[in-house]
Protein backbone atom coordinates (compact mmCIF):
# COMPACT_ATOMS: atom_id res chain seq x y z
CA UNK A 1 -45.20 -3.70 -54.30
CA UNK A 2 -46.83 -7.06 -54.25
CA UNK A 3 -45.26 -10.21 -55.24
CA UNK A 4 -46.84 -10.51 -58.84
CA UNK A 5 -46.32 -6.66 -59.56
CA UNK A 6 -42.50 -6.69 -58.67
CA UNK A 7 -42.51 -10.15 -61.37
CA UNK A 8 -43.99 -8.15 -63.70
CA UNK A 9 -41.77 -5.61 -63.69
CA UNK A 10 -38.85 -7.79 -63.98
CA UNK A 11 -39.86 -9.53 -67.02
CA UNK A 12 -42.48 -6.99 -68.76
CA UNK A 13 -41.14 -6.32 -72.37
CA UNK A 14 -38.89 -3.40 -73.25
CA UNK A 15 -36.96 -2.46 -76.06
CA UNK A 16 -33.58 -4.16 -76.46
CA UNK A 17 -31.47 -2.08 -73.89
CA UNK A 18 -27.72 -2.68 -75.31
CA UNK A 19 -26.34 -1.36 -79.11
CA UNK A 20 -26.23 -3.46 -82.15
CA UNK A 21 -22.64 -5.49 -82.50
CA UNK A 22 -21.26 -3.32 -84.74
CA UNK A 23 -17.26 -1.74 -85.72
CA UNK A 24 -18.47 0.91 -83.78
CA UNK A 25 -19.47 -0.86 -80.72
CA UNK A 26 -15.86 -2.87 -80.46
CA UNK A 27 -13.54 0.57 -80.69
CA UNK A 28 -15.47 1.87 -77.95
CA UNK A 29 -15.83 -1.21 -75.89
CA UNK A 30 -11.39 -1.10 -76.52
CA UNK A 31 -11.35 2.48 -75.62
CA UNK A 32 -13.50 2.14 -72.06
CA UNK A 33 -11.38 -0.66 -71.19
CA UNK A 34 -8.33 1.25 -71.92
CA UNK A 35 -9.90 3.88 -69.70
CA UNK A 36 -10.95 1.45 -67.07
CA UNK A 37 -7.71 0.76 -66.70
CA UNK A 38 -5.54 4.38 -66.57
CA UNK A 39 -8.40 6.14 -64.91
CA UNK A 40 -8.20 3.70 -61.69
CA UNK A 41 -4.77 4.21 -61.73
CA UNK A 42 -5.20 8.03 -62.10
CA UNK A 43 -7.76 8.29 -59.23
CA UNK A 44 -5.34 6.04 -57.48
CA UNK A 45 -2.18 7.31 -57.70
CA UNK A 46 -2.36 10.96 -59.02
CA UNK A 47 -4.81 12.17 -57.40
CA UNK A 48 -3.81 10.04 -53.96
CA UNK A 49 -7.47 8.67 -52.78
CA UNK A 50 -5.74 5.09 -52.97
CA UNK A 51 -7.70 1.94 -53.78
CA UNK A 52 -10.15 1.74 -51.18
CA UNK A 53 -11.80 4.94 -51.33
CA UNK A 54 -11.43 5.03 -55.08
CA UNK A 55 -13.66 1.79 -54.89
CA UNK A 56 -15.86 3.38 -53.09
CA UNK A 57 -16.37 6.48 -54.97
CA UNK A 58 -16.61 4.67 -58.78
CA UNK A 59 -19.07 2.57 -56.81
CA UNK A 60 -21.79 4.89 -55.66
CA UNK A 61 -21.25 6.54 -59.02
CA UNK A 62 -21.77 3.39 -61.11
CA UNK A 63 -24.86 2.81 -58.79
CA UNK A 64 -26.65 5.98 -59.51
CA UNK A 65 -26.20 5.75 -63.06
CA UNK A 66 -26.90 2.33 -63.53
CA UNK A 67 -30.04 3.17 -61.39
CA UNK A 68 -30.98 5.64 -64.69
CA UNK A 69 -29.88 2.91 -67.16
CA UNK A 70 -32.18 0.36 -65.67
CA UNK A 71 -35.43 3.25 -65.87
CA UNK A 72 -34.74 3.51 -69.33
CA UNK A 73 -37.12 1.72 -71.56
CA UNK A 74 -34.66 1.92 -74.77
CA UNK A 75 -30.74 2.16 -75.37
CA UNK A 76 -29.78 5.33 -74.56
CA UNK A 77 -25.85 5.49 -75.86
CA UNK A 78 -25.05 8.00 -73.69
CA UNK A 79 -26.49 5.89 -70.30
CA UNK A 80 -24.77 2.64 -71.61
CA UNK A 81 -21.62 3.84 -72.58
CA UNK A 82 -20.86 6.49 -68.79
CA UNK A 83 -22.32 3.02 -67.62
CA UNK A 84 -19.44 0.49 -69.49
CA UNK A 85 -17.07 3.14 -68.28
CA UNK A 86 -17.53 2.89 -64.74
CA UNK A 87 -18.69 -0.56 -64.59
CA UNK A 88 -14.70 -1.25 -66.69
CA UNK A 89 -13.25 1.22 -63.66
CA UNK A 90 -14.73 -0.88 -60.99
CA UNK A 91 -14.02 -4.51 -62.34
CA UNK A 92 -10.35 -3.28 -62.64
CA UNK A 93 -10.53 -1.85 -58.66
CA UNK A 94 -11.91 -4.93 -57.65
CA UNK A 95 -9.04 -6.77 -59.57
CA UNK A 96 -6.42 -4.57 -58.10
CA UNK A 97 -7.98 -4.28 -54.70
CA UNK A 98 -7.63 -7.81 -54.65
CA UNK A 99 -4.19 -8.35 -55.71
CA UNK A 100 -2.12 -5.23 -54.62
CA UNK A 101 -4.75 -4.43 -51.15
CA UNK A 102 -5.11 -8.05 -50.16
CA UNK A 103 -2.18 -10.09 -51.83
CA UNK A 104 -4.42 -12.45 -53.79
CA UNK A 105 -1.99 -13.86 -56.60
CA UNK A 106 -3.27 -12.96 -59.92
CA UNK A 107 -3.25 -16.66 -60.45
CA UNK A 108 -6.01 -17.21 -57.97
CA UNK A 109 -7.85 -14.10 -59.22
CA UNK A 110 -8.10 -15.42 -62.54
CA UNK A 111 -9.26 -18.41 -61.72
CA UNK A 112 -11.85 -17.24 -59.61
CA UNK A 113 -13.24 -14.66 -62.44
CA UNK A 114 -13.31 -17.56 -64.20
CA UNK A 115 -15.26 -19.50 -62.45
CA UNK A 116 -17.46 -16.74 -61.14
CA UNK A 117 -18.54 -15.51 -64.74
CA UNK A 118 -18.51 -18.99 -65.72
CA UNK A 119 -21.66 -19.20 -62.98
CA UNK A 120 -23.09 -16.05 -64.18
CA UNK A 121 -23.71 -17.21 -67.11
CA UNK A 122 -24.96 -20.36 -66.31
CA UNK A 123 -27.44 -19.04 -64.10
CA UNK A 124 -28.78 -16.74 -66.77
CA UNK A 125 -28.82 -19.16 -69.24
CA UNK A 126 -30.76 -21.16 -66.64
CA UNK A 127 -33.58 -18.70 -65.96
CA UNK A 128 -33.48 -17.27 -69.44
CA UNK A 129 -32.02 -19.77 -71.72
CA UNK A 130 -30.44 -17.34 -73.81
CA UNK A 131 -27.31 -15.23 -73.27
CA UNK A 132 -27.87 -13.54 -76.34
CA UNK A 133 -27.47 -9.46 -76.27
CA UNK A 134 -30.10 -8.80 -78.73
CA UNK A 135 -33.17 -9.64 -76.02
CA UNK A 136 -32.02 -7.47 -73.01
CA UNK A 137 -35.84 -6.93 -72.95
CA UNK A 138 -36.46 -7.48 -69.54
CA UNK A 139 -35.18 -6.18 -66.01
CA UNK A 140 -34.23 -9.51 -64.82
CA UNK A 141 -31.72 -10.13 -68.58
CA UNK A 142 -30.55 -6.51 -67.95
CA UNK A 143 -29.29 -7.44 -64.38
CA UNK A 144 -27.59 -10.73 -65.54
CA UNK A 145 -26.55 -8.74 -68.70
CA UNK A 146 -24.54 -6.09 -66.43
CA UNK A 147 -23.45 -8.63 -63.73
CA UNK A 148 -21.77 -10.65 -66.40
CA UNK A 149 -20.35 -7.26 -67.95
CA UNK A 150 -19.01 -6.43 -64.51
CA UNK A 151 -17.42 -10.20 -63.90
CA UNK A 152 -15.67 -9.77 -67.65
CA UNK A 153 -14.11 -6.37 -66.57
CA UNK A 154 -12.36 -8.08 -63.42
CA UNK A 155 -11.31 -11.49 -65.21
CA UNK A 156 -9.98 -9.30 -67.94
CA UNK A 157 -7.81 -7.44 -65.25
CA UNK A 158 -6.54 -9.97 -63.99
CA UNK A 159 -5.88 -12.45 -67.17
CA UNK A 160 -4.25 -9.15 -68.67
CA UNK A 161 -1.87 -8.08 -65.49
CA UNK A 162 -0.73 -12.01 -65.10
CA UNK A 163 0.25 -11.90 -68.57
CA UNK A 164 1.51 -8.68 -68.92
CA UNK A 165 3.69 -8.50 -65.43
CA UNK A 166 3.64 -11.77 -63.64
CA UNK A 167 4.40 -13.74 -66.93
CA UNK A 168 7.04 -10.36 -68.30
CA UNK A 169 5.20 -11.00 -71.43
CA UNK A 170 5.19 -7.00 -71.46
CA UNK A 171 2.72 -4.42 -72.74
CA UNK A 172 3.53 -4.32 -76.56
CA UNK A 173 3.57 -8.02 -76.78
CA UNK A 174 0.17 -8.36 -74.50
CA UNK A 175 -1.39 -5.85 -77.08
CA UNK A 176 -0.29 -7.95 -79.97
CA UNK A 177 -1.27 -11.46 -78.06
CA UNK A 178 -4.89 -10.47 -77.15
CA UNK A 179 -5.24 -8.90 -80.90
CA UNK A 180 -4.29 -11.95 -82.14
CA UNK A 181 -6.72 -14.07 -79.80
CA UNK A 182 -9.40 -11.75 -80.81
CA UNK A 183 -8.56 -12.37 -84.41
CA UNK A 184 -8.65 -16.12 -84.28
CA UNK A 185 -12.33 -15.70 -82.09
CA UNK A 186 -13.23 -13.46 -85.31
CA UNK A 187 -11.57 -16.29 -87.83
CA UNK A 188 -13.58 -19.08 -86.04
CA UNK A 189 -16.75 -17.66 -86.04
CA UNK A 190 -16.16 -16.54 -90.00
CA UNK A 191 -14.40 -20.11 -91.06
CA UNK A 192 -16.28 -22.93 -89.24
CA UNK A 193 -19.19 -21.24 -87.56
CA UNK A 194 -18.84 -20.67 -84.11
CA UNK A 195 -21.78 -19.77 -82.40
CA UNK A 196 -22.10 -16.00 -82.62
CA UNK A 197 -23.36 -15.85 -78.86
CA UNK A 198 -20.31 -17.71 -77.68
CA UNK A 199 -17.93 -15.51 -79.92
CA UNK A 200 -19.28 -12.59 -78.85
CA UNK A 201 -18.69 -13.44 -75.11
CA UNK A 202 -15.17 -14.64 -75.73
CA UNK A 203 -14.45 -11.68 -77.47
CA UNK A 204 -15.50 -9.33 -74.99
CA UNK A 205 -13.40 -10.89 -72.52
CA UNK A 206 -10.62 -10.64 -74.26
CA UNK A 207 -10.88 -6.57 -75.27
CA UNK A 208 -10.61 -6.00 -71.80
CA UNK A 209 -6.54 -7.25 -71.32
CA UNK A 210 -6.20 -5.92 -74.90
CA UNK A 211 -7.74 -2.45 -73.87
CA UNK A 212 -5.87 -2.64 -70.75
CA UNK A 213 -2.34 -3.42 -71.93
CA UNK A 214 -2.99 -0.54 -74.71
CA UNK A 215 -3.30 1.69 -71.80
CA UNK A 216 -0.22 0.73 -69.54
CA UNK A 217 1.51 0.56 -72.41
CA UNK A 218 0.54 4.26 -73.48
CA UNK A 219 0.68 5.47 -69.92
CA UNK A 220 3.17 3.59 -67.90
CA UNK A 221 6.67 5.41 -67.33
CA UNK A 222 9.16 4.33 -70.04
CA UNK A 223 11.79 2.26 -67.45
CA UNK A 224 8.65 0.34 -66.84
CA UNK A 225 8.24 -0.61 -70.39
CA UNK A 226 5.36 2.37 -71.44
CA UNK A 227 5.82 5.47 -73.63
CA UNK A 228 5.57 7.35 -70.79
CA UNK A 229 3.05 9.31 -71.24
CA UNK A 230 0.85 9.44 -68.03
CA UNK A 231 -2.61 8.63 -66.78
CA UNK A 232 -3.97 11.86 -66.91
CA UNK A 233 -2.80 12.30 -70.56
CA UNK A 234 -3.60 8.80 -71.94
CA UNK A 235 -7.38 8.88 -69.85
CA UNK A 236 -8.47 12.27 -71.21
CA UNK A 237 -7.44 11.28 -74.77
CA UNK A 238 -9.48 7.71 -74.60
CA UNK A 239 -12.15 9.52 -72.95
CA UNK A 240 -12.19 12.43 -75.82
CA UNK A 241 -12.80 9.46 -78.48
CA UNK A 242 -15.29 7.86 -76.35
CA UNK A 243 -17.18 11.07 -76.44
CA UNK A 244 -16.86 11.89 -80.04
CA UNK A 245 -17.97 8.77 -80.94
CA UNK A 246 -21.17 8.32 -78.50
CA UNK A 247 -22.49 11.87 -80.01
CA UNK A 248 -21.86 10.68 -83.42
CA UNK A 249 -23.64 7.27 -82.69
CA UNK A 250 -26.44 9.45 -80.71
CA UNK A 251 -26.74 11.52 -83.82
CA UNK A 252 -26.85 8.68 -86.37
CA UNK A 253 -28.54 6.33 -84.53
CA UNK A 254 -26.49 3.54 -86.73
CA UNK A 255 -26.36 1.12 -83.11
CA UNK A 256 -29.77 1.00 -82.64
CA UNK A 257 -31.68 -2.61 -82.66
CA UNK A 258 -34.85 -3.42 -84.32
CA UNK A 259 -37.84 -2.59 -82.31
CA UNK A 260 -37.92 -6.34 -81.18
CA UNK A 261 -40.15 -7.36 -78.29
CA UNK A 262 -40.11 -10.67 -76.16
């Protein structure tokens, strides 16, 4: 592939490859973060392949399908959504990898999710100067578009399990913490106009704690503050939802965006 074919292909025009912002897309986005989170920890623990090779595995797996999801000309909600759930099972393995394989305080993690999505975005606002979700129209916005999705997945790991276990803020309170966060994200933007870009970003940072202190909460033994009632249980349930609601939105077609080219 020559030099001016491969830029081609990285900016030629496709339809907008992510769902409309919709009620919809937030209770799933909750939901694959929830499962991002007890599904690690299932693959972890219960079944025994530990961290490492658990890494490894959701890796390869979040390659090949994100391979398929980049081929795609259109949104495909099945694609996007096996894609969010991986991609949320790998941010939190990198997280955890991090802090229980290597000792990194969460403190440091945190800050360095931070500052790493902080780049991310910077450089595609750089190259692209837009971060908005409704032109992923283009190879190169789809690859910044995931990266940043990836770097949100670990920050929110790590933001969630310092304030959830290193803080003792606890799992009910984190849930009602991060609600209330997202509520004042959803206030600002309603009240005195935050810019809906920003907003949106913020927000999806902050479903991914809120998603993943729903889940320890749900699944984490009841002496360690949880209801006790497993991985296996709470994952299969989330994942059950996530279904049900991916064949209903495949079926209605009510996340689709307008046909809008570059």
């Amino acid at each position: 592939m020559t030099t001016s074919t491969r830029q081609t292909a990285l900016t030629r025009p496709k339809l907008n490859k992510v769902p409309e912002v919709t009620i919809y897309f937030w209770v799933i986005k909750v939901l694959c973060t929830t499962v991002g989170e007890t599904a690690a920890d299932f693959l972890n623990d219960t079944v025994g392949l530990g961290l490492t090779r658990t890494a490894l595995v959701m890796s390869v797996l979040l390659g090949t399908v994100l391979v398929v999801q980049f081929r795609l000309r259109a949104y495909v909600a099945g694609i996007y959504w096996v894609s969010v759930v991986l991609i949320s099972i790998v941010g939190t393995l990198i997280t955890d990898e991090l802090t229980d394989g290597l000792g990194v305080p969460l403190e440091a993690t945190t800050t360095i999710f931070t500052l790493v999505l902080a780049g991310t975005f910077a450089l595609w606002y750089a190259v692209e100067r837009t971060l908005s979700i409704h032109t992923i129209l283009t190879t190169r916005r789809e690859a910044f578009y995931w990266a940043a999705v990836l770097f949100t997945f670990a920050l929110g790991t790590a933001a969630g399990d310092l304030v959830a276990e290193r803080l003792d803020v606890g799992y009910p309170l984190s849930v009602v913490l991060f609600g209330a966060l997202i509520a004042v994200v959803a206030g600002a933007r309603l009240v005195v106009g935050l810019h809906a870009i920003t907003a949106f970003w913020i927000a999806y940072v902050l479903t991914r704690p809120l998603g993943a202190s729903i889940g320890d909460y749900l699944s984490q033994a009841r002496e360690d503050g949880g209801l006790g009632l497993g991985t296996t249980v709470t994952s299969g349930l989330f994942l059950a939802l996530i279904c049900a609601l991916v064949i209903y939105l495949t079926v209605s077609r009510r996340d689709r965006t307008p046909a809008v080219q570059s």
